[in-house]
Protein backbone atom coordinates (compact mmCIF):
# COMPACT_ATOMS: atom_id res chain seq x y z
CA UNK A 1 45.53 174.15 67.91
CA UNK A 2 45.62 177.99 67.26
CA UNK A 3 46.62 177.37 63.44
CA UNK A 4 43.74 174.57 63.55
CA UNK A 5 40.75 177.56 64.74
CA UNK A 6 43.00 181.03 63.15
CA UNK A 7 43.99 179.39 59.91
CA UNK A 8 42.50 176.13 58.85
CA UNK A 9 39.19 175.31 60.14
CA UNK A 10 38.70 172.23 58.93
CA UNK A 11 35.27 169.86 59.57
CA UNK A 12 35.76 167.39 61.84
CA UNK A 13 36.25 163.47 60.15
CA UNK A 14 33.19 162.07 58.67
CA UNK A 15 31.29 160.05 56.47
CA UNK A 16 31.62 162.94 53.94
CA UNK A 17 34.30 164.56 55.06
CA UNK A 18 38.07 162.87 55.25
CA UNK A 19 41.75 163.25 54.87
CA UNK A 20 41.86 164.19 51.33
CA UNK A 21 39.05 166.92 51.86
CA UNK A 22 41.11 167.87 54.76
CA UNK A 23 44.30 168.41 52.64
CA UNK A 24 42.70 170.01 49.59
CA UNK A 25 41.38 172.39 51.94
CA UNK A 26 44.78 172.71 53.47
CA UNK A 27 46.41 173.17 50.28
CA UNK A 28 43.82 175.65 48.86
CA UNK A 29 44.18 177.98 51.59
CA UNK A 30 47.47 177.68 51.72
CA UNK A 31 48.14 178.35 48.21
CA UNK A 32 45.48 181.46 48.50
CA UNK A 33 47.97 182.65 51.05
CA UNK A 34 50.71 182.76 49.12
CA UNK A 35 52.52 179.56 50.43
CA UNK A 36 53.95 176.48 48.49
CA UNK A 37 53.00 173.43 49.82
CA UNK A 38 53.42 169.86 48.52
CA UNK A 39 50.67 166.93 49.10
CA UNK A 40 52.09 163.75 50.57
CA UNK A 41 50.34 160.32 50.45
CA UNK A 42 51.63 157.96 52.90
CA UNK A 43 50.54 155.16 55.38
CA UNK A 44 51.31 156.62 59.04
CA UNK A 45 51.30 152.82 60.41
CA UNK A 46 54.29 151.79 58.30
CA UNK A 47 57.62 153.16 57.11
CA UNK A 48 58.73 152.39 53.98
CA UNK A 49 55.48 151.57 52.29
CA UNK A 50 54.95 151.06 48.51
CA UNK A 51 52.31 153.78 46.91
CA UNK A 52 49.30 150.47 46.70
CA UNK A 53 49.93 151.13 50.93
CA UNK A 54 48.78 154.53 51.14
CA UNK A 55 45.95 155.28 53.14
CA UNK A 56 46.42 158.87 54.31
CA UNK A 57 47.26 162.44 52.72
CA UNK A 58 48.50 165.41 54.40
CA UNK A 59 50.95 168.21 53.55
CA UNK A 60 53.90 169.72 53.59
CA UNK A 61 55.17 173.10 54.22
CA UNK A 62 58.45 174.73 54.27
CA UNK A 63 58.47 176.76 57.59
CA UNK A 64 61.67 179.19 58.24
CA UNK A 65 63.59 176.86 56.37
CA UNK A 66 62.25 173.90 57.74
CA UNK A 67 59.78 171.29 56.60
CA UNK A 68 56.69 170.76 58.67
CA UNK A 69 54.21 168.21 58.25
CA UNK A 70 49.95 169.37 59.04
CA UNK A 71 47.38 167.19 59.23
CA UNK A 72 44.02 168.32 59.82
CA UNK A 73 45.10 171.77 60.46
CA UNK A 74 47.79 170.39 62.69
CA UNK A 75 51.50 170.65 62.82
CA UNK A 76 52.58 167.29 62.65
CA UNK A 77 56.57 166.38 63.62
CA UNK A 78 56.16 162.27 64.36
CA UNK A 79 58.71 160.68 61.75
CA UNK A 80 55.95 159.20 59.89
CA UNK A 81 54.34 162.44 58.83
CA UNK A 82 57.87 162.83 56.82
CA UNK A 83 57.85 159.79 54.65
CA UNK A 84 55.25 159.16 51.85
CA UNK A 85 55.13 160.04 48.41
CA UNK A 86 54.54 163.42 46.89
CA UNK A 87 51.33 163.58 44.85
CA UNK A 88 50.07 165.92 42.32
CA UNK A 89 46.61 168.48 42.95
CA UNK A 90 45.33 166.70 40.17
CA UNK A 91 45.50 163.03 41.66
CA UNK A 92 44.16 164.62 45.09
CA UNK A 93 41.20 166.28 43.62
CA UNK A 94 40.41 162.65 41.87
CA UNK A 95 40.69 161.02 45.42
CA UNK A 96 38.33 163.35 46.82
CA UNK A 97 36.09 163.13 43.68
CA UNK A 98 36.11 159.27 43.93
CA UNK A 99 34.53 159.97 47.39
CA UNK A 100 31.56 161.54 46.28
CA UNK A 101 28.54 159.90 45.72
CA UNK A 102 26.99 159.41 42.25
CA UNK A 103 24.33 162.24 41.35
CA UNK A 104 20.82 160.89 42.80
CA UNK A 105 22.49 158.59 45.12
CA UNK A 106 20.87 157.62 48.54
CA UNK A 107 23.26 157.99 51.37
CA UNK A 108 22.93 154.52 53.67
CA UNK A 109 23.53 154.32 57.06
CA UNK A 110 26.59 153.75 58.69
């Protein structure tokens, strides 16, 4: 929770606001700090998915020599959070792109 409020503070999940917002967030302020982390895509309801499965993004940070998964500004250590497949910033930032509404668009209701 404390790297969550200290570090990360992210937006809670919404209509306009999801996983990959969450990670390029993530990512960007980790990479403004200095650290290397890698963006993994990955379904967290199924091991050994193929990359048409994915439905979630989240990254990964070497920690003291360790790996450790966050998602949402939260360490992660569940086995699934440690499968997926690494994805470029550039296929990321055309997730979250795809996400956005069209210029002049009306938002509808949920």
């Amino acid at each position: 929770m404390l790297a969550k409020v200290a570090f990360f503070r992210l937006p809670p999940n919404s209509a306009t606001f999801d996983c990959d917002d969450a990670t390029i967030a993530m990512y960007n302020r980790l990479a403004g700090a200095g650290i290397k982390a890698d963006i993994i895509a990955g379904n967290l309801n199924a091991s050994g998915e193929e990359f048409k499965d994915i439905d979630h993004v989240w990254v990964l940070v070497k920690v003291a020599g360790r790996n450790i998964a966050f998602d949402w500004g939260l360490p992660a250590f569940d086995r699934q959070h440690y499968e997926g497949y690494t994805v470029s910033y550039a296929q990321l930032e055309k997730w979250v792109e795809h996400d956005r509404p069209a210029p002049g668009a009306v938002a509808s209701a949920p």
